[in-house]
C-alpha atoms as a PDB file:
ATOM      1  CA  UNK A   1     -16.919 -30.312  -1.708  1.00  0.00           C
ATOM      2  CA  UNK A   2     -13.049 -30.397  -1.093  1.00  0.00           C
ATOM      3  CA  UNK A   3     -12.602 -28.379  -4.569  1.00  0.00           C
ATOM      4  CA  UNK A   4     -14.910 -25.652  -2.737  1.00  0.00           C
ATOM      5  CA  UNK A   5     -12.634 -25.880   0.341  1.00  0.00           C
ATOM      6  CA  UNK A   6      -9.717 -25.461  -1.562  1.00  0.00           C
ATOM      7  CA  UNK A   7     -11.073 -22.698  -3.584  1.00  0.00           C
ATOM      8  CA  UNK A   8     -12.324 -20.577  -0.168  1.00  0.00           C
ATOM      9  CA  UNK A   9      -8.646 -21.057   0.876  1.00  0.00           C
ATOM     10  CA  UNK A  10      -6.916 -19.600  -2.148  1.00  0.00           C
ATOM     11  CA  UNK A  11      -9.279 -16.604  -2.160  1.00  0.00           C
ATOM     12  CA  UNK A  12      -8.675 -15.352   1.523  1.00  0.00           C
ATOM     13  CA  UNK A  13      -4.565 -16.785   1.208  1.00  0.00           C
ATOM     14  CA  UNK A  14      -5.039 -13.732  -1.905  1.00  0.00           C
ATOM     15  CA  UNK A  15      -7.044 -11.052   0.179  1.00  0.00           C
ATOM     16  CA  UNK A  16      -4.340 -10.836   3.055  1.00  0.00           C
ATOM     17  CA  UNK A  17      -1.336 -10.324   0.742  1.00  0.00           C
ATOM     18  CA  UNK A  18      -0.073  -6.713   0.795  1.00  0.00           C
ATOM     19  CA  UNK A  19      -0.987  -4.417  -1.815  1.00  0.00           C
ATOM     20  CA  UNK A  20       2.298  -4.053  -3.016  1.00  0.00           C
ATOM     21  CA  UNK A  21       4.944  -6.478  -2.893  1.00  0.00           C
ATOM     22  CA  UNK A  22       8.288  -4.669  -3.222  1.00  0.00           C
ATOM     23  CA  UNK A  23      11.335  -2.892  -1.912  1.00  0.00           C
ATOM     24  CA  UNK A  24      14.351  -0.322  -2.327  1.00  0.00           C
ATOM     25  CA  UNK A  25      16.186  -2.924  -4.609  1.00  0.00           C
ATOM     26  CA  UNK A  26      13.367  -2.609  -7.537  1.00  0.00           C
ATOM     27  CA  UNK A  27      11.910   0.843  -7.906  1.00  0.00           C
ATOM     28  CA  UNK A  28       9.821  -0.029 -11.048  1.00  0.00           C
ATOM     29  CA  UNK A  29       6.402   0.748 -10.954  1.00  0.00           C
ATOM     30  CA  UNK A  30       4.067   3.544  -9.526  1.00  0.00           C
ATOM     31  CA  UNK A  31       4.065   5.885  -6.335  1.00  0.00           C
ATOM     32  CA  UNK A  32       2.556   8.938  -5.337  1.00  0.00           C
ATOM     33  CA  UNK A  33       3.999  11.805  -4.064  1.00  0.00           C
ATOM     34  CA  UNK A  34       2.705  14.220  -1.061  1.00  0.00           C
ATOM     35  CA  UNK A  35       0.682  16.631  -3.533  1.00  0.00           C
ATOM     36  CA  UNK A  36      -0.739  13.147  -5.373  1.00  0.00           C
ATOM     37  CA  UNK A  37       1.112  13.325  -8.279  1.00  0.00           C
ATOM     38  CA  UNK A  38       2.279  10.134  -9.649  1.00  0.00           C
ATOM     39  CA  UNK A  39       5.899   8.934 -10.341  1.00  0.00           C
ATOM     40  CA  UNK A  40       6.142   6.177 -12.772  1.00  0.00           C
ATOM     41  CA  UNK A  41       9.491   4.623 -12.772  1.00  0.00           C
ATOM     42  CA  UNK A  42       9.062   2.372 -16.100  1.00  0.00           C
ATOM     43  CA  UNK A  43      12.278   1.183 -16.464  1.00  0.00           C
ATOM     44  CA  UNK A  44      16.101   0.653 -14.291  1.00  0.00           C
ATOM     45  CA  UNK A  45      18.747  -0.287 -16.218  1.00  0.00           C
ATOM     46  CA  UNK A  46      20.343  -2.665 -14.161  1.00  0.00           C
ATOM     47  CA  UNK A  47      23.526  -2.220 -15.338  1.00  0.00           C
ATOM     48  CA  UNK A  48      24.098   2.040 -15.139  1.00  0.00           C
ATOM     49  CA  UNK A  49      21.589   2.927 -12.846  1.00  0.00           C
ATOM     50  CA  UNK A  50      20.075   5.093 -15.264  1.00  0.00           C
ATOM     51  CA  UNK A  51      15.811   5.553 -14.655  1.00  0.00           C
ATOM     52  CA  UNK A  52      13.358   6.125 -17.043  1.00  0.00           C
ATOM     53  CA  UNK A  53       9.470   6.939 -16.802  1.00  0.00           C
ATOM     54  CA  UNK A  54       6.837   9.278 -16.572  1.00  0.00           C
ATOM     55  CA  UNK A  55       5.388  11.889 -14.066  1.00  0.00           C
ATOM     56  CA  UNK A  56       1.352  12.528 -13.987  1.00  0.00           C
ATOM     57  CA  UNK A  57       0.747  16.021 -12.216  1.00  0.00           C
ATOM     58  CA  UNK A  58      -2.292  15.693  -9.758  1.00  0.00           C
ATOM     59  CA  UNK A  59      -3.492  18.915 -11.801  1.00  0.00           C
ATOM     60  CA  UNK A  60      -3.452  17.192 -14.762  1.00  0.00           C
ATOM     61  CA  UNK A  61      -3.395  13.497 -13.957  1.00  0.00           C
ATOM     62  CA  UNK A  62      -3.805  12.449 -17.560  1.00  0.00           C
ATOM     63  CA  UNK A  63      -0.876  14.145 -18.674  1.00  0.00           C
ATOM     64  CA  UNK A  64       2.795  12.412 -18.912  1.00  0.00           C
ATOM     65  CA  UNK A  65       5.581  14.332 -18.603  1.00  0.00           C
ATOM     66  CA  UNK A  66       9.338  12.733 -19.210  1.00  0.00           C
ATOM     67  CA  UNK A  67      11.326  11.656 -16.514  1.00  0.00           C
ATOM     68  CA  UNK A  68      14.727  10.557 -15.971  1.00  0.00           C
ATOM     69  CA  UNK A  69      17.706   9.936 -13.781  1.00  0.00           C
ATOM     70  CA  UNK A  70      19.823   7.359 -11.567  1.00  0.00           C
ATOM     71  CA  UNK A  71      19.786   5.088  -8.701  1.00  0.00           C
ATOM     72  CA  UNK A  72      22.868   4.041  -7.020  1.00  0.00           C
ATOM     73  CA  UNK A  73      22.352   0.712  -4.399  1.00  0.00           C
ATOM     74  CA  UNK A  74      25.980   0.660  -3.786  1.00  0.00           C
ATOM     75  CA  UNK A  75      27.699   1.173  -0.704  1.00  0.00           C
ATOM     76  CA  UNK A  76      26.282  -0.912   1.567  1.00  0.00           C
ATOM     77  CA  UNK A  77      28.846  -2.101   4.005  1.00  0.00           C
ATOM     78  CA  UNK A  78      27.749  -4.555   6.423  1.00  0.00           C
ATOM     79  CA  UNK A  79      27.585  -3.653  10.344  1.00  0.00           C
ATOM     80  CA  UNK A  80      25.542  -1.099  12.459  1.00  0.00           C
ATOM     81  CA  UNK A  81      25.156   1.858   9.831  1.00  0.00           C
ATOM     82  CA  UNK A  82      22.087   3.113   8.449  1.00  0.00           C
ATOM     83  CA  UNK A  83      21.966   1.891   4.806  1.00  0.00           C
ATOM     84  CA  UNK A  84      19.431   3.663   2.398  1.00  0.00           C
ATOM     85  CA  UNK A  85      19.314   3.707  -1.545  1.00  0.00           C
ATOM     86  CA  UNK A  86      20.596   6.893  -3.434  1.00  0.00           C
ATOM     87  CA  UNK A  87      18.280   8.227  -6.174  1.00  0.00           C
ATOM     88  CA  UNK A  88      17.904  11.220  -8.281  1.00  0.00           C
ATOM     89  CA  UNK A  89      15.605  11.880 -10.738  1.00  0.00           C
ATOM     90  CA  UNK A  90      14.560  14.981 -12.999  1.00  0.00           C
ATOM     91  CA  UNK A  91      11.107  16.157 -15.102  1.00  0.00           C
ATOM     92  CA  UNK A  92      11.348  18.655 -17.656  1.00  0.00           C
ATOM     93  CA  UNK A  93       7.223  20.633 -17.923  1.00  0.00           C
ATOM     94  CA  UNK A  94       8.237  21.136 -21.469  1.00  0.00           C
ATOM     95  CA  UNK A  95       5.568  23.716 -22.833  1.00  0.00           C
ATOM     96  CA  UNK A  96       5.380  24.978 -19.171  1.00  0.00           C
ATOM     97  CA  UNK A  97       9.114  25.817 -19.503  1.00  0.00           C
ATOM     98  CA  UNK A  98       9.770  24.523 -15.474  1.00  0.00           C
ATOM     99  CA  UNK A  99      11.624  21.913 -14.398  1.00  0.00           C
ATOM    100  CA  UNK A 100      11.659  19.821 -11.233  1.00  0.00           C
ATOM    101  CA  UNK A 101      14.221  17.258  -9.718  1.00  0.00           C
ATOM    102  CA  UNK A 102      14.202  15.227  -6.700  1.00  0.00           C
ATOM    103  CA  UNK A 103      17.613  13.583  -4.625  1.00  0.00           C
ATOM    104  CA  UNK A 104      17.123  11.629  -1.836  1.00  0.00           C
ATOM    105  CA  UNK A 105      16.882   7.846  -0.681  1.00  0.00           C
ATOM    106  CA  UNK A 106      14.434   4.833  -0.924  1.00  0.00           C
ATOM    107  CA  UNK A 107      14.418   3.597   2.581  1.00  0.00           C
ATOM    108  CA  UNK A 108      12.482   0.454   4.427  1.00  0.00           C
ATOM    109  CA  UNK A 109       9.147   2.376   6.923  1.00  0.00           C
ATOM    110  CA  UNK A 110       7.148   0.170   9.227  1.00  0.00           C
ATOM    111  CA  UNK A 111       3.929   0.373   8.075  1.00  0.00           C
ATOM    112  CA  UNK A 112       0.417  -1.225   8.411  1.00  0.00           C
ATOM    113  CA  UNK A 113       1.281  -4.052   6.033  1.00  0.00           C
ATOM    114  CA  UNK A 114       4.666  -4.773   7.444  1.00  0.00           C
ATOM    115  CA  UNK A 115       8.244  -3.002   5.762  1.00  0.00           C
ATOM    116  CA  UNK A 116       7.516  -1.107   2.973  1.00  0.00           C
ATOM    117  CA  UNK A 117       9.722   1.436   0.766  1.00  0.00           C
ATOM    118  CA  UNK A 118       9.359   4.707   0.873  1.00  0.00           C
ATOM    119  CA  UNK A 119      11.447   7.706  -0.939  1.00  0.00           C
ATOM    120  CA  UNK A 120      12.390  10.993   0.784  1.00  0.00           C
ATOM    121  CA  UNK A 121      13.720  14.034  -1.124  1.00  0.00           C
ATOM    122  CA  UNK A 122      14.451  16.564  -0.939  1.00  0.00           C
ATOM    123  CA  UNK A 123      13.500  18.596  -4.584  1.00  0.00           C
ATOM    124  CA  UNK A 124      14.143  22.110  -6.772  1.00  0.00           C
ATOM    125  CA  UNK A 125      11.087  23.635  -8.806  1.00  0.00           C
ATOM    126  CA  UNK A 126      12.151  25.503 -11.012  1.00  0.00           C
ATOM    127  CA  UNK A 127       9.981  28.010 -12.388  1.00  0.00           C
ATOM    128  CA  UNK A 128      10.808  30.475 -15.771  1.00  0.00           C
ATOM    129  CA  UNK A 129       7.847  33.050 -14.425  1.00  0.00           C
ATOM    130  CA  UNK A 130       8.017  34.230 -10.825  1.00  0.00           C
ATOM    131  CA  UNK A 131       6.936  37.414  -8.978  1.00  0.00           C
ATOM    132  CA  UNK A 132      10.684  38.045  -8.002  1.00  0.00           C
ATOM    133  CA  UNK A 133      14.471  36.881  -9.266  1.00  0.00           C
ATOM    134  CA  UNK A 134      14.520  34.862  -5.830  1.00  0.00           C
ATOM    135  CA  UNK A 135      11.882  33.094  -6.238  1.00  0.00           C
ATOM    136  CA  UNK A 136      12.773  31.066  -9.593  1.00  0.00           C
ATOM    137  CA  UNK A 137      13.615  28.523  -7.180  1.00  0.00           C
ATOM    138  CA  UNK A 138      11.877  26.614  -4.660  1.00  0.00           C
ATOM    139  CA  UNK A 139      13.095  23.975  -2.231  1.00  0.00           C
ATOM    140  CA  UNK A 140      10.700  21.123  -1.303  1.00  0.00           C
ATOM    141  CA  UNK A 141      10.751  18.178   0.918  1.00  0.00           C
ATOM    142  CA  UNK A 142       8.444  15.279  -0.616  1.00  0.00           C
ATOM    143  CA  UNK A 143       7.991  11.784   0.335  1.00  0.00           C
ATOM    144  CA  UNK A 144       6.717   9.504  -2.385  1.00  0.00           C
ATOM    145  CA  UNK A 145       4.636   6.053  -1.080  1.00  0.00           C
ATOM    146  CA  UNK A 146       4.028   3.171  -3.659  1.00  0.00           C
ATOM    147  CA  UNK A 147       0.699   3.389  -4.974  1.00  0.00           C
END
């Protein structure tokens, strides 16, 4: 009987843990973007900054493309300022010709299940066909969530 008790305990202690556990300081794993794409961010070398991964296209979500860039967590000066992660990232379509890259900053939201991170960017899509010369280039704002 007390094993049973014990057992119901661990089960709900499980259920009301959030569904993701953490923050701007370890970017590793999977979030989605506003047009629910996925960013992987497989690997951060700890020492350089330097990101690896993958990028699934909502259009084609079994299909990885390569990603890389940086993250920078330094600068943080203690006091009353605003601190927020620096991160850039790139994705080359390669048969598709375009390319895509994202700059912004991983930053702690309120949210249902307490703080959570979240990444703003601001990002350049960068298309080889387009119906002018202008519009090779287009300027996005997206906000990736952890998935």
């Amino acid at each position: 009987m007390t094993f049973k008790i014990i057992a119901a305990g661990l089960v709900s202690a499980a259920v009301t843990l959030p569904a993701f556990a953490r923050d701007c300081d370890d970017l590793r794993g999977e979030w989605t973007t506003n047009l629910k794409a996925t960013v992987s961010f497989d690997n951060v070398d700890d020492l350089t900054g330097q990101i690896t991964g993958r990028y699934f296209p909502a259009s084609m979500p079994e299909r990885a493309f390569p990603l890389t860039g940086f993250v920078n967590a330094n600068g943080k000066v203690e006091g009353d300022r605003h601190y927020a992660v620096a991160l850039t990232f790139a994705v080359s379509f390669q048969e598709f010709g375009g390319i895509t890259s994202w700059s912004g900053i991983c930053r702690m939201a309120r949210g249902e299940n307490g703080d959570a991170p979240v990444i703003d960017t601001e990002d350049l899509i960068i298309a080889p066909m387009a119906d002018y010369v202008w519009s090779h280039v287009i300027d996005n704002h997206d906000t990736l969530m952890p998935k």
